[in-house]
Protein backbone atom coordinates (compact mmCIF):
# COMPACT_ATOMS: atom_id res chain seq x y z
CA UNK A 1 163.65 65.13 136.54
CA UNK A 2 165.58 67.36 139.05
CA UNK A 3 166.31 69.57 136.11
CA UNK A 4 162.29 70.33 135.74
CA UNK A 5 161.50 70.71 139.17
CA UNK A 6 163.94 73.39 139.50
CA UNK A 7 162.18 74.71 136.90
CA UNK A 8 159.09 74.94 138.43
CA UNK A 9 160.71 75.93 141.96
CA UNK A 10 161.42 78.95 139.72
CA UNK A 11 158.66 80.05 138.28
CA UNK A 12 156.23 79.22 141.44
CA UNK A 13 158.76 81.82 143.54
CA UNK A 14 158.48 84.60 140.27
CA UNK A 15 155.17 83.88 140.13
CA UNK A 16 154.96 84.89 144.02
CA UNK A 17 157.03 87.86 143.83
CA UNK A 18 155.31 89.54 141.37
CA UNK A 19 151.97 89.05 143.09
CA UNK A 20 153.70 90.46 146.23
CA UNK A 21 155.11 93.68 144.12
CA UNK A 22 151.57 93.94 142.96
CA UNK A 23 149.54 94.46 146.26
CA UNK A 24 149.43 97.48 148.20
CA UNK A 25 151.41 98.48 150.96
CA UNK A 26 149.67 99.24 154.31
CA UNK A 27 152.30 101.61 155.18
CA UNK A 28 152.31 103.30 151.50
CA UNK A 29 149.13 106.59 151.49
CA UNK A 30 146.25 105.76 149.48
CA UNK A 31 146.16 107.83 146.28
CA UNK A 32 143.56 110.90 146.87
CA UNK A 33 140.18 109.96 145.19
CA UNK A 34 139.01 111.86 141.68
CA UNK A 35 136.15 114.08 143.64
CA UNK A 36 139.14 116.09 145.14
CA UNK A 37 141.16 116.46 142.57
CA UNK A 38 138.42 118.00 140.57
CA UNK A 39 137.37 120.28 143.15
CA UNK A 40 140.81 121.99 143.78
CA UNK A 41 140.88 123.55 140.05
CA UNK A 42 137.93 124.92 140.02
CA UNK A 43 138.42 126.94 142.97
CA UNK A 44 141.84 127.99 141.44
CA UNK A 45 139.88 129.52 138.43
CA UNK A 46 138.90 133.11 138.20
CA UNK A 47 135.21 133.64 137.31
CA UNK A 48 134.71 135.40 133.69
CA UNK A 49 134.48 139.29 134.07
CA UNK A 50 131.14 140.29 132.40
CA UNK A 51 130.54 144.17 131.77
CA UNK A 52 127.46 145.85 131.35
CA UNK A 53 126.53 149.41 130.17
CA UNK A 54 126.54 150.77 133.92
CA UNK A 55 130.29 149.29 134.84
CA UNK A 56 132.13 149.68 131.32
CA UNK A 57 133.48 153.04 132.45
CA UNK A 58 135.69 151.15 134.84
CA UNK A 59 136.88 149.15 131.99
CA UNK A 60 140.70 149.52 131.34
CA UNK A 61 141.65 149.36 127.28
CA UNK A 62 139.71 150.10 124.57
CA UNK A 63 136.66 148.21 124.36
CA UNK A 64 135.55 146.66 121.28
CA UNK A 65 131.47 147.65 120.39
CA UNK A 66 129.45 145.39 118.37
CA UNK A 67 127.45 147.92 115.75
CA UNK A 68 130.14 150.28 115.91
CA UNK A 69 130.00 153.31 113.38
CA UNK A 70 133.24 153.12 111.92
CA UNK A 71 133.09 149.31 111.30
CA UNK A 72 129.75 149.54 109.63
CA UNK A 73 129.90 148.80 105.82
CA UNK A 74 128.58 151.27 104.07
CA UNK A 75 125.72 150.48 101.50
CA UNK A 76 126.62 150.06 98.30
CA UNK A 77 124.98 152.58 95.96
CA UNK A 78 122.69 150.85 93.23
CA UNK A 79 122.53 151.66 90.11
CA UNK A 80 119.01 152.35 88.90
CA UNK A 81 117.74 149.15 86.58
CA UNK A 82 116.63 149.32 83.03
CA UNK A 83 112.85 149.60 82.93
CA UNK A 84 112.75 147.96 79.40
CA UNK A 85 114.76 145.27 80.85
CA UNK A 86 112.26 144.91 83.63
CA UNK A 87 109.38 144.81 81.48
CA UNK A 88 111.24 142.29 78.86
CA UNK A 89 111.81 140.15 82.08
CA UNK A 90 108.22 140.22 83.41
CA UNK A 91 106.53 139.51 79.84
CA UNK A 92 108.48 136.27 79.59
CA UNK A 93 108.10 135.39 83.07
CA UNK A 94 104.08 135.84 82.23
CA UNK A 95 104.54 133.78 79.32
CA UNK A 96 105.75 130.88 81.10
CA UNK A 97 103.91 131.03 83.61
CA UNK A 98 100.62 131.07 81.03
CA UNK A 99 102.01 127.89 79.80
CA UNK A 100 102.82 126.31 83.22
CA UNK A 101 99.13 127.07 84.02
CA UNK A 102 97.84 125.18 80.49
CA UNK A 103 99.73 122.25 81.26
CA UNK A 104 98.03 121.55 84.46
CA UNK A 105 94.83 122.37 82.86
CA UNK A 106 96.00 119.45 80.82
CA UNK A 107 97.43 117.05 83.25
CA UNK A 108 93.77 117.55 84.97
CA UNK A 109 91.65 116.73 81.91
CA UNK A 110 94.13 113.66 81.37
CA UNK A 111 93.77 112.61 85.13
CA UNK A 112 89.80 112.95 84.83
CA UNK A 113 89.85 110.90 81.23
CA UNK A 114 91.62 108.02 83.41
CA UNK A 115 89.32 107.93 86.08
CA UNK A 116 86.38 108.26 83.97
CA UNK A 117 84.89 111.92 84.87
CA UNK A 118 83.67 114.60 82.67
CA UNK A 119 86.01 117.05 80.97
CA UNK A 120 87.51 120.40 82.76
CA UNK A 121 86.92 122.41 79.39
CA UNK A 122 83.82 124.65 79.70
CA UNK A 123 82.15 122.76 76.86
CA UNK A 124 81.89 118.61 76.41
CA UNK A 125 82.77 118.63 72.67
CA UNK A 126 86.55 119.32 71.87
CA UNK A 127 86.35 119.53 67.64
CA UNK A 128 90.37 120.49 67.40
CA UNK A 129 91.80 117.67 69.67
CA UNK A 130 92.31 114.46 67.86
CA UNK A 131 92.80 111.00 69.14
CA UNK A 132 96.22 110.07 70.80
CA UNK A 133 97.47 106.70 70.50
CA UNK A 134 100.17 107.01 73.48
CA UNK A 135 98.49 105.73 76.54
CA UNK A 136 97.61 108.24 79.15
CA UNK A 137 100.38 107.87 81.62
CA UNK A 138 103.31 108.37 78.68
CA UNK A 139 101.04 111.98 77.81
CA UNK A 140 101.03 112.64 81.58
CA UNK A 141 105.05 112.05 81.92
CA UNK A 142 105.71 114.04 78.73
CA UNK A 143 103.44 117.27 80.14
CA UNK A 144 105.35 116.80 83.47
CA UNK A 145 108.63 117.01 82.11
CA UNK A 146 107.42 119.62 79.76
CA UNK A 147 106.52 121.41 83.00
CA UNK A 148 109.65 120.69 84.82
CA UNK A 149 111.17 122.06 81.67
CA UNK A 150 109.09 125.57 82.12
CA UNK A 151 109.83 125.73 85.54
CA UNK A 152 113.45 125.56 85.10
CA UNK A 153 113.42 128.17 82.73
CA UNK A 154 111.71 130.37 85.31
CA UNK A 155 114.08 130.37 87.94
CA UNK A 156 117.09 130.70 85.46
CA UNK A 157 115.47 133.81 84.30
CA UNK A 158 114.94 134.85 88.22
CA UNK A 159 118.22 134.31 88.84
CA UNK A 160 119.51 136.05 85.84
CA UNK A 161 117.44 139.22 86.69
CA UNK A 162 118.41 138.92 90.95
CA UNK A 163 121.95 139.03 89.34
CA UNK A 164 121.19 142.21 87.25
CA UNK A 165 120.06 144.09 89.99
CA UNK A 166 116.18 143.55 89.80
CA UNK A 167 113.96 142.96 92.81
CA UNK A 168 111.90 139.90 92.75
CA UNK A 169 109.06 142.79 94.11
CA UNK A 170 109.66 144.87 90.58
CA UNK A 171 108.91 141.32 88.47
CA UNK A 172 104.65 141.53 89.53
């Protein structure tokens, strides 16, 4: 038994001196508080020099100009575009766009059928269209994707003709 209270005669007294070591000193001055250690720099720094037109003579150096004439890249010189290419370009673009425009004129008169209302088509009687045995909404998907289809081809040939040098404004 004497062997374990010596033990604990130990670790009370470590116990103690380490709480001791860990309280502040009265005699020891108090670390100085964030507020004025943040204050100090910023009256070290120098303000930012800003220059304006009437004070950049005083300006030492060379002085670097945004918009200044000999960094300006020059414009490149186009080369004039084939008008037969242009017309080529717009008379497909017109084609496509023709059968954009009958598709919706479809997907309309299929939407109408559906909900039971008269026909777009200027007359009632339609003696070349025969009957369909896909329901309505497969015909509808099929004319979307159809028109996704046309669409695509559009901007590819856009893109093909912005790459050649042709204005979108030349293409109407």
């Amino acid at each position: 038994m004497p062997r374990s209270l010596s033990l604990a005669m130990i670790l009370t007294l470590f116990g103690a001196f380490s709480a001791a070591a860990q309280s502040p000193d009265s005699n020891a001055p108090a670390p100085p508080s964030p507020s004025q250690d943040s204050s100090t720099p910023s009256e070290t720094k120098k303000p930012k020099k800003v220059w304006t037109n009437e004070n950049i003579s005083g300006a030492s150096g060379t002085v670097s100009v945004v918009g200044d004439a000999k960094n300006k890249p020059r414009p490149e010189l186009s080369q004039p575009v084939d008008a037969q290419y242009v017309a080529s370009v717009r008379k497909q673009l017109d084609k496509l766009q023709a059968q954009i425009a009958d598709i919706d004129k479809q997907l309309v008169d299929l939407k109408n059928f559906s909900e039971g209302k008269p026909s777009t088509s200027t007359s009632g009687m339609k003696l070349n269209k025969s009957y369909e045995r896909e329901p309505i909404e497969v015909q509808m998907r099929a004319l979307r994707d159809k028109k996704k289809d046309l669409e695509s081809k559009v901007d590819a040939l856009l893109d093909e003709a912005r790459k050649k040098g042709v204005e979108s404004s030349q293409l109407r």
